[in-house]
N, C-alpha and C. Protein backbone atom coordinates (compact mmCIF):
# COMPACT_ATOMS: atom_id res chain seq x y z
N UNK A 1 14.20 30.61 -44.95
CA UNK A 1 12.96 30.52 -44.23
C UNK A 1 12.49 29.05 -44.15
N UNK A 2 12.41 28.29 -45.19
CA UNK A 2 12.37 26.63 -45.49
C UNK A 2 13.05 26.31 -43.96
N UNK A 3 14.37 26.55 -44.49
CA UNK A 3 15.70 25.63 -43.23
C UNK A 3 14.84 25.92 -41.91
N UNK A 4 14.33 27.34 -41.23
CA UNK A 4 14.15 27.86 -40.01
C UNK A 4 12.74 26.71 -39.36
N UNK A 5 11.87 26.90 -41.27
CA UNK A 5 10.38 26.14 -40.49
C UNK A 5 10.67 24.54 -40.21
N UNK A 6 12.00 24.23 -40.66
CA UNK A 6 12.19 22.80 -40.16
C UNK A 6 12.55 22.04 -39.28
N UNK A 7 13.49 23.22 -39.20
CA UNK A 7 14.03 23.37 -37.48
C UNK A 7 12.57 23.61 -36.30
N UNK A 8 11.63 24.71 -36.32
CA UNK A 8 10.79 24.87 -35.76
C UNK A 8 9.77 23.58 -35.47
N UNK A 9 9.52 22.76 -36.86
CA UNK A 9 8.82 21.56 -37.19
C UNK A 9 9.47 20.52 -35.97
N UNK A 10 10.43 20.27 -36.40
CA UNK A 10 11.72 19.22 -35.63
C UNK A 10 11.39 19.17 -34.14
N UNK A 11 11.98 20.87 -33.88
CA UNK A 11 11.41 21.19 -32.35
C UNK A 11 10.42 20.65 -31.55
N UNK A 12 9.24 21.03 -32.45
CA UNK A 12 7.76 20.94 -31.76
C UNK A 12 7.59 19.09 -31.64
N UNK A 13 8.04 18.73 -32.88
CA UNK A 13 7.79 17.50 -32.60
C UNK A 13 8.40 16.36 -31.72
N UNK A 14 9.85 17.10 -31.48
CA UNK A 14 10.86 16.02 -30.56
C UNK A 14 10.06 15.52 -29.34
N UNK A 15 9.54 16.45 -28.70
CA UNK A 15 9.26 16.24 -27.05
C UNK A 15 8.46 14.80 -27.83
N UNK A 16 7.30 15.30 -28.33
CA UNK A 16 6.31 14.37 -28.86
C UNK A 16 6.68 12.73 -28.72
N UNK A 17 7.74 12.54 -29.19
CA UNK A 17 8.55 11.54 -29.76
C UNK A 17 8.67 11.05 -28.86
N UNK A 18 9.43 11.85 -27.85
CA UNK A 18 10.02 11.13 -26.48
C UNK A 18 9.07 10.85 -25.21
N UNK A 19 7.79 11.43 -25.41
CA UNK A 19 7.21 11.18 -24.27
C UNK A 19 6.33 9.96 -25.31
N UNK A 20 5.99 9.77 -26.25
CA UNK A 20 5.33 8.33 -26.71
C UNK A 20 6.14 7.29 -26.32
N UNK A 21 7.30 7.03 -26.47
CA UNK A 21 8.06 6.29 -26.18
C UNK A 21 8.06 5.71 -24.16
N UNK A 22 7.65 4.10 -24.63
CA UNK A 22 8.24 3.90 -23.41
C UNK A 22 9.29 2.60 -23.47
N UNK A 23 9.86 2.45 -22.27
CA UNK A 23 10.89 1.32 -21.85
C UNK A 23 9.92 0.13 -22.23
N UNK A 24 10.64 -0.77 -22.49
CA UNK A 24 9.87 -2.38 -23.02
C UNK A 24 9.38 -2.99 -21.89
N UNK A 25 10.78 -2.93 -20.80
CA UNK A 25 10.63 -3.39 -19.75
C UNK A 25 9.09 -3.28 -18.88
N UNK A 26 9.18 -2.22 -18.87
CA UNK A 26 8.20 -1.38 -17.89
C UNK A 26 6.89 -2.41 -17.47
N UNK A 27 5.98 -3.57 -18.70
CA UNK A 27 5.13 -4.04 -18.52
C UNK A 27 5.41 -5.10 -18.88
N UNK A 28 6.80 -5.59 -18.72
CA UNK A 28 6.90 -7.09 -18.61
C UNK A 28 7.04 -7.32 -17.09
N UNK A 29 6.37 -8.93 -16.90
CA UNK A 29 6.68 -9.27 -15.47
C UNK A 29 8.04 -9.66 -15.18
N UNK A 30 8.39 -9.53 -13.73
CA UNK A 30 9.83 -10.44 -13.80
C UNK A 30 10.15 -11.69 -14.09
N UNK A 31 11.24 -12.06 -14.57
CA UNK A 31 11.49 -13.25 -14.95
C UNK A 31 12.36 -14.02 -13.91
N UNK A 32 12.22 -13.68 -13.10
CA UNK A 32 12.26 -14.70 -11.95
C UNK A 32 11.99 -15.75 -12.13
N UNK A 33 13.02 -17.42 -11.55
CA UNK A 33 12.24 -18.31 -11.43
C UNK A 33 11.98 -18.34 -10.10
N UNK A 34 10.78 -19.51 -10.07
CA UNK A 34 10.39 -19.99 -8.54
C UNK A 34 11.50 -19.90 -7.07
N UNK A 35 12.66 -20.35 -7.78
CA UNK A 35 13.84 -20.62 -6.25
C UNK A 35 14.77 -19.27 -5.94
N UNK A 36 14.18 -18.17 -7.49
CA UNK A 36 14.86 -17.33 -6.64
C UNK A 36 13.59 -16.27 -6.09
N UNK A 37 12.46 -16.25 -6.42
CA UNK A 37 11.38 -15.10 -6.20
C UNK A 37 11.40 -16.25 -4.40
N UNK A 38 11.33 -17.57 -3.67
CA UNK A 38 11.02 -18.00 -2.84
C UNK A 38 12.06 -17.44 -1.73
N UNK A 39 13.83 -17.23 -1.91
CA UNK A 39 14.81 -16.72 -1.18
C UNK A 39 14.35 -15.42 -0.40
N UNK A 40 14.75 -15.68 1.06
CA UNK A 40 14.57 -14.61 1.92
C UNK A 40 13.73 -15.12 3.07
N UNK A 41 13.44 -13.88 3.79
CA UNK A 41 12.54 -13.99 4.90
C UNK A 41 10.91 -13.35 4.21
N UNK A 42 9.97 -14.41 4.98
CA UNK A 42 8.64 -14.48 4.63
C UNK A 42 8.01 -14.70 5.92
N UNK A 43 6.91 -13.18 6.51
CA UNK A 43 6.20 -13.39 7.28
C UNK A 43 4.51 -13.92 7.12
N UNK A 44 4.52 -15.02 8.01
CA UNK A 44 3.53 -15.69 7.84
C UNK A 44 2.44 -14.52 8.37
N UNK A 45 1.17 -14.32 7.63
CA UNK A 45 0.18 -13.56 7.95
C UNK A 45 -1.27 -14.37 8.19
N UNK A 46 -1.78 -15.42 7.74
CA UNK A 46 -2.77 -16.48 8.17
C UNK A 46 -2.18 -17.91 8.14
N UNK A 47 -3.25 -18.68 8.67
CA UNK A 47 -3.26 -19.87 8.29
C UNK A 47 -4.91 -19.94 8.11
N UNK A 48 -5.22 -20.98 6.90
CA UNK A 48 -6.85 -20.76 7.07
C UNK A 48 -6.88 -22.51 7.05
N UNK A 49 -7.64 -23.40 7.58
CA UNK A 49 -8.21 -24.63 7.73
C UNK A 49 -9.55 -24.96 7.34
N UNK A 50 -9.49 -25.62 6.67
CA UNK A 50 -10.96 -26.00 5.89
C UNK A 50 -11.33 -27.41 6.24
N UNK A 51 -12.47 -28.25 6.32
CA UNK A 51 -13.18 -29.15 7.13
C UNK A 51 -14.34 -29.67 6.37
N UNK A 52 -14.04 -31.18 5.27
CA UNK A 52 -14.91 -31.47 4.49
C UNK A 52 -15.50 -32.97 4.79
N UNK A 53 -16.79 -33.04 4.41
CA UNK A 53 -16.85 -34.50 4.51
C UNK A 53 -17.27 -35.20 3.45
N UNK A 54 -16.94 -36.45 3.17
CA UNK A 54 -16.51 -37.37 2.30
C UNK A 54 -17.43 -37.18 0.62
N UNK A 55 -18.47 -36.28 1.05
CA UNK A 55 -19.45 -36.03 -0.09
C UNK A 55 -18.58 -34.35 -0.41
N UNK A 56 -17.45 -34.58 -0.01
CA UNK A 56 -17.27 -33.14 -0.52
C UNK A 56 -17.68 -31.55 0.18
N UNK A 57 -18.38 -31.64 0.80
CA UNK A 57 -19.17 -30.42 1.41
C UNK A 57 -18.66 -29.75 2.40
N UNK A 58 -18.68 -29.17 2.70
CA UNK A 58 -17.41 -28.27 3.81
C UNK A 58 -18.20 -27.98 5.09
N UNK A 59 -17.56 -28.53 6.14
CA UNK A 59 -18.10 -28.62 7.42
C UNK A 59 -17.73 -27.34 8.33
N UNK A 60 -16.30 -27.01 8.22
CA UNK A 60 -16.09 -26.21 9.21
C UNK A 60 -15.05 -25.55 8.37
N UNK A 61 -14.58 -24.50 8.79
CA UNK A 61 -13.49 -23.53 8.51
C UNK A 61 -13.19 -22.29 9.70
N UNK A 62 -11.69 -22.05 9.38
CA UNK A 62 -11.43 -21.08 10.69
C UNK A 62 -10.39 -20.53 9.59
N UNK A 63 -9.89 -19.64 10.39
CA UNK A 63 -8.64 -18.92 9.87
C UNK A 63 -8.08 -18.37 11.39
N UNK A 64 -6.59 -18.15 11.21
CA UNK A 64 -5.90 -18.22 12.41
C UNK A 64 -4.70 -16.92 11.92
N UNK A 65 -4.69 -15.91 12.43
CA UNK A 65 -3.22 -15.29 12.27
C UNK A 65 -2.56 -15.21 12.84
N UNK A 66 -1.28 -15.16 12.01
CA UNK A 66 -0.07 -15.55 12.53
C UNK A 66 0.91 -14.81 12.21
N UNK A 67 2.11 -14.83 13.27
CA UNK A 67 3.23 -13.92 12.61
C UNK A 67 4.42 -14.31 13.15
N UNK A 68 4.41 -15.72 12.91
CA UNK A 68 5.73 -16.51 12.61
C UNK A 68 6.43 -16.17 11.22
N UNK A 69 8.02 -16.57 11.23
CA UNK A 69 9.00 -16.13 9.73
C UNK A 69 9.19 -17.58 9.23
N UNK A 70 9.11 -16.95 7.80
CA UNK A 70 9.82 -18.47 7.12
C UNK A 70 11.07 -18.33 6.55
N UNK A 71 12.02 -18.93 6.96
CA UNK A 71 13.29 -17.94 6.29
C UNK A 71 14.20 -18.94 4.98
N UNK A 72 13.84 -18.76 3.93
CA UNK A 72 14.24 -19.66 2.66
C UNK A 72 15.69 -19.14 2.45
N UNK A 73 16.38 -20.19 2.72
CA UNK A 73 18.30 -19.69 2.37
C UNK A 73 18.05 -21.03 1.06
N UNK A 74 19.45 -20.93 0.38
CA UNK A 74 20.03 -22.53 -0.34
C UNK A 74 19.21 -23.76 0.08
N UNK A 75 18.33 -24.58 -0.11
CA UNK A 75 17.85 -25.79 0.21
C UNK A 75 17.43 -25.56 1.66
N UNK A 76 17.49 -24.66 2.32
CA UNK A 76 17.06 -24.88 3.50
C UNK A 76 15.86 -23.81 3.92
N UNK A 77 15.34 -24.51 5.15
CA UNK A 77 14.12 -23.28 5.34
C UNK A 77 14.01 -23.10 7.14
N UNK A 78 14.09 -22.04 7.49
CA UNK A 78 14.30 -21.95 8.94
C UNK A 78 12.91 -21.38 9.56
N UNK A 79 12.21 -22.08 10.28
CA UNK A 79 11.07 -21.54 10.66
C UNK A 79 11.26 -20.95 12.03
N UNK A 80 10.76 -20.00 12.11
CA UNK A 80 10.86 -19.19 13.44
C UNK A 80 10.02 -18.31 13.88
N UNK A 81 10.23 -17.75 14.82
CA UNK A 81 8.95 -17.31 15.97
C UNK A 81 9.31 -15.46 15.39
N UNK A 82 7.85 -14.62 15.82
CA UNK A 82 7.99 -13.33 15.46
C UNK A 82 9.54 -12.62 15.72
N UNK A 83 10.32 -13.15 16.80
CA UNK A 83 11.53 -12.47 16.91
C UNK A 83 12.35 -13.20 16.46
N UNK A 84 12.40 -14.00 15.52
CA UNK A 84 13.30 -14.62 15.00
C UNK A 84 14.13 -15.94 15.30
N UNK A 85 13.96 -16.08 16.47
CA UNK A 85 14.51 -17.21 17.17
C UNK A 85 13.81 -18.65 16.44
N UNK A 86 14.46 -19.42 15.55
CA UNK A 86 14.56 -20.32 15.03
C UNK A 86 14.18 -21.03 15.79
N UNK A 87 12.73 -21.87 15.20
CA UNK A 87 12.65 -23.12 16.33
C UNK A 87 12.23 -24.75 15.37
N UNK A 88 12.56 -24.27 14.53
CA UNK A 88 12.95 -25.88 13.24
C UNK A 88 13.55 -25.40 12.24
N UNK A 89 14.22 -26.44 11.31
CA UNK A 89 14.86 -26.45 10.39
C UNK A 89 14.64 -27.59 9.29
N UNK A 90 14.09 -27.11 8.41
CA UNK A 90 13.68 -28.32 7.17
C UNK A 90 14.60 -28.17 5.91
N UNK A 91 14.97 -29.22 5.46
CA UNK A 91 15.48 -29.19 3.60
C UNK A 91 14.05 -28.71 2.74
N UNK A 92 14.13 -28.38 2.08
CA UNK A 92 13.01 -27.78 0.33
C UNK A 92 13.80 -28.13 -0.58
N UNK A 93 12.85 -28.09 -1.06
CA UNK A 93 13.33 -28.49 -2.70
C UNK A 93 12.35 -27.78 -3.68
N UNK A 94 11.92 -27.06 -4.59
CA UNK A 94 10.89 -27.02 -5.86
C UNK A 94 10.74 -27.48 -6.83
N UNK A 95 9.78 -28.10 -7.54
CA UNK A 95 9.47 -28.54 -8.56
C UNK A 95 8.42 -27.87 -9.65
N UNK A 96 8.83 -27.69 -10.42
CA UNK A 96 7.45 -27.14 -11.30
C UNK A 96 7.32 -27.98 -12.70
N UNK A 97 5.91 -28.48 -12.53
CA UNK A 97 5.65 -29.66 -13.80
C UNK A 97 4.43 -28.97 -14.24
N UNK A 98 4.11 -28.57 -15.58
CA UNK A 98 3.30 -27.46 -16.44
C UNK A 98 2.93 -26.64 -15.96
N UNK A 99 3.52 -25.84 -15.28
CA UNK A 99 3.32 -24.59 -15.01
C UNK A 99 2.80 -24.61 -13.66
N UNK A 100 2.96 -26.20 -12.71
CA UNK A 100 2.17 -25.98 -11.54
C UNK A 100 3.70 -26.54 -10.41
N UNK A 101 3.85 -25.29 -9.32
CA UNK A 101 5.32 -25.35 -8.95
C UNK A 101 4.80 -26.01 -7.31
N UNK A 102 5.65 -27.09 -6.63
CA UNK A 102 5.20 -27.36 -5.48
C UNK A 102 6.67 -27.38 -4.41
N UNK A 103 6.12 -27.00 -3.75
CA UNK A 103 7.58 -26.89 -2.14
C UNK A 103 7.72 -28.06 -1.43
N UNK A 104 8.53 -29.32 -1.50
CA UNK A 104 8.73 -30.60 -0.43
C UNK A 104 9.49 -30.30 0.35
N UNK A 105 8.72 -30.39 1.43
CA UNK A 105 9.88 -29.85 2.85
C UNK A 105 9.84 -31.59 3.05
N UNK A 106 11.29 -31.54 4.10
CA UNK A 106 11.72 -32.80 4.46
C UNK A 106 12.69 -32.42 5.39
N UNK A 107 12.51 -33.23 6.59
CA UNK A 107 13.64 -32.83 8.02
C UNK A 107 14.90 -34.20 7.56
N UNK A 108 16.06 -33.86 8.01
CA UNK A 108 17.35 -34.90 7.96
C UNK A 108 16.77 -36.05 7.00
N UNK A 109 16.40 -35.55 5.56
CA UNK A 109 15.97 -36.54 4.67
C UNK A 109 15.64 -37.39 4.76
N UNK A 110 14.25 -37.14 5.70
CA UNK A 110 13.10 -37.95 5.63
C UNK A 110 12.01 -37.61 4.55
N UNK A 111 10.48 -38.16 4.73
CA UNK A 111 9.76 -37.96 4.09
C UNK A 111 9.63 -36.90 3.46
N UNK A 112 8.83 -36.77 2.40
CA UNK A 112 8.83 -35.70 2.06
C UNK A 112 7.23 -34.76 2.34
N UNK A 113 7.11 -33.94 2.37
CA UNK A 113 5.79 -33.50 2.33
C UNK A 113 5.53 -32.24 1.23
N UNK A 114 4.49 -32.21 0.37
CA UNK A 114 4.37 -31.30 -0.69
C UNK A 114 3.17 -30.45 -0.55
N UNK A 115 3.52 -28.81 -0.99
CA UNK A 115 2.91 -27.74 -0.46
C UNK A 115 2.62 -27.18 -2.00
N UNK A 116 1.36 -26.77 -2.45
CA UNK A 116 0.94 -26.21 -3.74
C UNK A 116 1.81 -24.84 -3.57
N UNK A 117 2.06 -24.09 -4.41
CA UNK A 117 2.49 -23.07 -4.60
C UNK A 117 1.97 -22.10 -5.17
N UNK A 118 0.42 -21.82 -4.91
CA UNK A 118 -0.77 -21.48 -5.71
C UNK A 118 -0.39 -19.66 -5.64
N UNK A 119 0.75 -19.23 -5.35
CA UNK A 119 0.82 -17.62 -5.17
C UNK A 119 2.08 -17.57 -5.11
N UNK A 120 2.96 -17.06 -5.90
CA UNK A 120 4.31 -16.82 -5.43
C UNK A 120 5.05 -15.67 -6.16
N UNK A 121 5.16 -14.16 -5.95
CA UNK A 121 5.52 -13.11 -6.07
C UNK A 121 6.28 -12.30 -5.84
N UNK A 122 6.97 -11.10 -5.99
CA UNK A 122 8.22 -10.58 -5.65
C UNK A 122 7.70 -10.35 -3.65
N UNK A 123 5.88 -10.30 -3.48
CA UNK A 123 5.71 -10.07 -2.45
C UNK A 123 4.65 -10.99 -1.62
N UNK A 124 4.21 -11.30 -2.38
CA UNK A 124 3.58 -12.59 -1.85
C UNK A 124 3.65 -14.36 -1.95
N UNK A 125 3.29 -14.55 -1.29
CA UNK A 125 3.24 -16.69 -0.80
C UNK A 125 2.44 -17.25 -1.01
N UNK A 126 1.71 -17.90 -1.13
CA UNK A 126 0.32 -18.79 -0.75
C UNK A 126 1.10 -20.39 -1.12
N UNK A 127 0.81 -21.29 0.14
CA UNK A 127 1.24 -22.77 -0.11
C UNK A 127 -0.26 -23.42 0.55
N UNK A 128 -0.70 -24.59 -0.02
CA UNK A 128 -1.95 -25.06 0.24
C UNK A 128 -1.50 -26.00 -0.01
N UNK A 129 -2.05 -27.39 1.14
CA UNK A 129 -2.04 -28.81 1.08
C UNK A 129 -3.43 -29.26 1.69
N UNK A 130 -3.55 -30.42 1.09
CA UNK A 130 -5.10 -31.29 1.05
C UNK A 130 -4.35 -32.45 1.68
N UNK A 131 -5.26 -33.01 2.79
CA UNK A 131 -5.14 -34.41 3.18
C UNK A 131 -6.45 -35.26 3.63
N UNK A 132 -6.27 -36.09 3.01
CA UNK A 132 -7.49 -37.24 2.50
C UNK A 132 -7.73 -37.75 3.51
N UNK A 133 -7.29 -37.63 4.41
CA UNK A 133 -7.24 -39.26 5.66
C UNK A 133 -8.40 -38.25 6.69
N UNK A 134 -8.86 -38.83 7.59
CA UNK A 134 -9.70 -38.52 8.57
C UNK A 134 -8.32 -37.82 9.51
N UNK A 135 -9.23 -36.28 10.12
CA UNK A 135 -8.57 -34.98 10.07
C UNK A 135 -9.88 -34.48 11.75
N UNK A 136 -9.23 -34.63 13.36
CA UNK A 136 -9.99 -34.04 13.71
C UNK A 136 -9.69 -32.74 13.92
N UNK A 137 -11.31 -32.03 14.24
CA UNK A 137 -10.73 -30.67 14.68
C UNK A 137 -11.74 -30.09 15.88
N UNK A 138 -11.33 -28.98 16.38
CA UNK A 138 -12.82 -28.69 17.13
C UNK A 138 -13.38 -27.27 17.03
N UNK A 139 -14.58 -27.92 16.64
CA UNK A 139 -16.08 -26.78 16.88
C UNK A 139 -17.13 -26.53 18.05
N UNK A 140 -16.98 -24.58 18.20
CA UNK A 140 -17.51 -24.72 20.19
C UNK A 140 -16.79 -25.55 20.96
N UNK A 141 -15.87 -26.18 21.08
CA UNK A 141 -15.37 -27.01 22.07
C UNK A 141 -15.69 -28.47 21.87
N UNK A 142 -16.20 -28.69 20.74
CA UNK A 142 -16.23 -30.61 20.55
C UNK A 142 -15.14 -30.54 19.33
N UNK A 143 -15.05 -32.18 19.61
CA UNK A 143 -14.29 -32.75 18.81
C UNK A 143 -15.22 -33.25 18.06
N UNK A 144 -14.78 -32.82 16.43
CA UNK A 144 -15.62 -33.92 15.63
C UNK A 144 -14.30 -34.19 14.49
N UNK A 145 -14.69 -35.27 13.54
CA UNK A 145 -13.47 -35.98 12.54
C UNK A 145 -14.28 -35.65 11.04
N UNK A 146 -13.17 -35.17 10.56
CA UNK A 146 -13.20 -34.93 8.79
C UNK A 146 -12.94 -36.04 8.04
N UNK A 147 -13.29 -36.05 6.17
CA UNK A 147 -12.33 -36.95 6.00
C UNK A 147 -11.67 -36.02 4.92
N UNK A 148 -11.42 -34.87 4.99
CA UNK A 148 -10.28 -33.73 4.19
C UNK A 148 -10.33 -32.67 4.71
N UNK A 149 -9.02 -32.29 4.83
CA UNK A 149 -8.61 -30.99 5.34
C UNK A 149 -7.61 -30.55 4.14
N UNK A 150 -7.87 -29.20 4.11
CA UNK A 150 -7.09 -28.71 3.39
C UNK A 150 -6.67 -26.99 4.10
N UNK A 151 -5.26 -27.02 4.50
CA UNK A 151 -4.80 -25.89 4.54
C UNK A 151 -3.98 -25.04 3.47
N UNK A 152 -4.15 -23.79 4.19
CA UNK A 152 -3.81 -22.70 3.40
C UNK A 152 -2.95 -21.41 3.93
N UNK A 153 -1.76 -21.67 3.86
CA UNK A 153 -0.68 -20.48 4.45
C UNK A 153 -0.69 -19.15 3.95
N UNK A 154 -0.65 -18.35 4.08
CA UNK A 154 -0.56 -16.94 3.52
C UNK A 154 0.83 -16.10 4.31
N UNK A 155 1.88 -15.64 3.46
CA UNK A 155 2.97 -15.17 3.55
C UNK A 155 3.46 -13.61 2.81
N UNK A 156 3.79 -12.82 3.54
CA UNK A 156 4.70 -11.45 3.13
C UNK A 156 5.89 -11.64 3.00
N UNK A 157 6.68 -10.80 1.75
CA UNK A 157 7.77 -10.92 1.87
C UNK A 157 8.46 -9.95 2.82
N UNK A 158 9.29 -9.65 3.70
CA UNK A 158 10.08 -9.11 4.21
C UNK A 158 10.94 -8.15 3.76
């Protein structure tokens, strides 16, 4: 009778066991780095433009959508129109220095230009650049001049 209630004990408790239990995995993030979570096609979904003047204060802002592709192969990045038809081609490169990762695009190794990497996910993008220099744009139909602009891309993965 002992042996039977232990077996019975055993029983009741197995399921127990197995449904407490989970995979380790399950709530770790991926360990992806940056150059491979960036590989693939990425549809652009905004662009947003921001409009400051020299005290800092923000003059104007728009946001624009879009649904151009960004297509990240090996060092290269193919930008193209909603159907795909390629209409530039840049080198990339990534860098990440304490934990802050940035994208330099550069055509036939020229200049370089650097893009924050403030979002980058198995499904999402975000690249943001600031430029200091006087920036026009237009509001209602005038032209007026900044002295910072800072854009902001927003991207799906494919």
């Amino acid at each position: 009778m002992k042996h039977l209630t232990k077996i019975l004990a055993f029983l009741i408790l197995l399921p127990l066991g197995f449904s407490s239990c989970t995979k380790d995995d399950d709530n770790k993030p991926a360990t992806q780095t940056p150059a491979e979570l960036v590989k693939g096609t990425w549809k652009s979904s905004s662009l947003k433009s921001e409009y400051y003047n020299s005290s800092g204060a923000k003059l104007y802002e728009e946001t624009q959508n879009s649904n151009g592709l960004a297509i990240f192969k090996e060092k290269q990045l193919d930008l193209a129109n909603a159907n795909g038809a390629v209409f530039d081609t840049q080198d990339y490169t990534l860098e990440t220095v304490s934990g802050k990762t940035t994208l330099y695009l550069s055509k036939n190794g020229g200049a370089k230009t650097g893009f924050d990497l403030t979002r980058l996910n198995k499904t999402n993008m975000t690249w943001s650049i600031e430029q200091t220099k006087n920036v026009n744009y237009e509001e209602n139909g005038v032209t007026k001049t900044s002295q910072k602009n800072k854009q902001t891309y927003e991207f799906v993965k494919q």
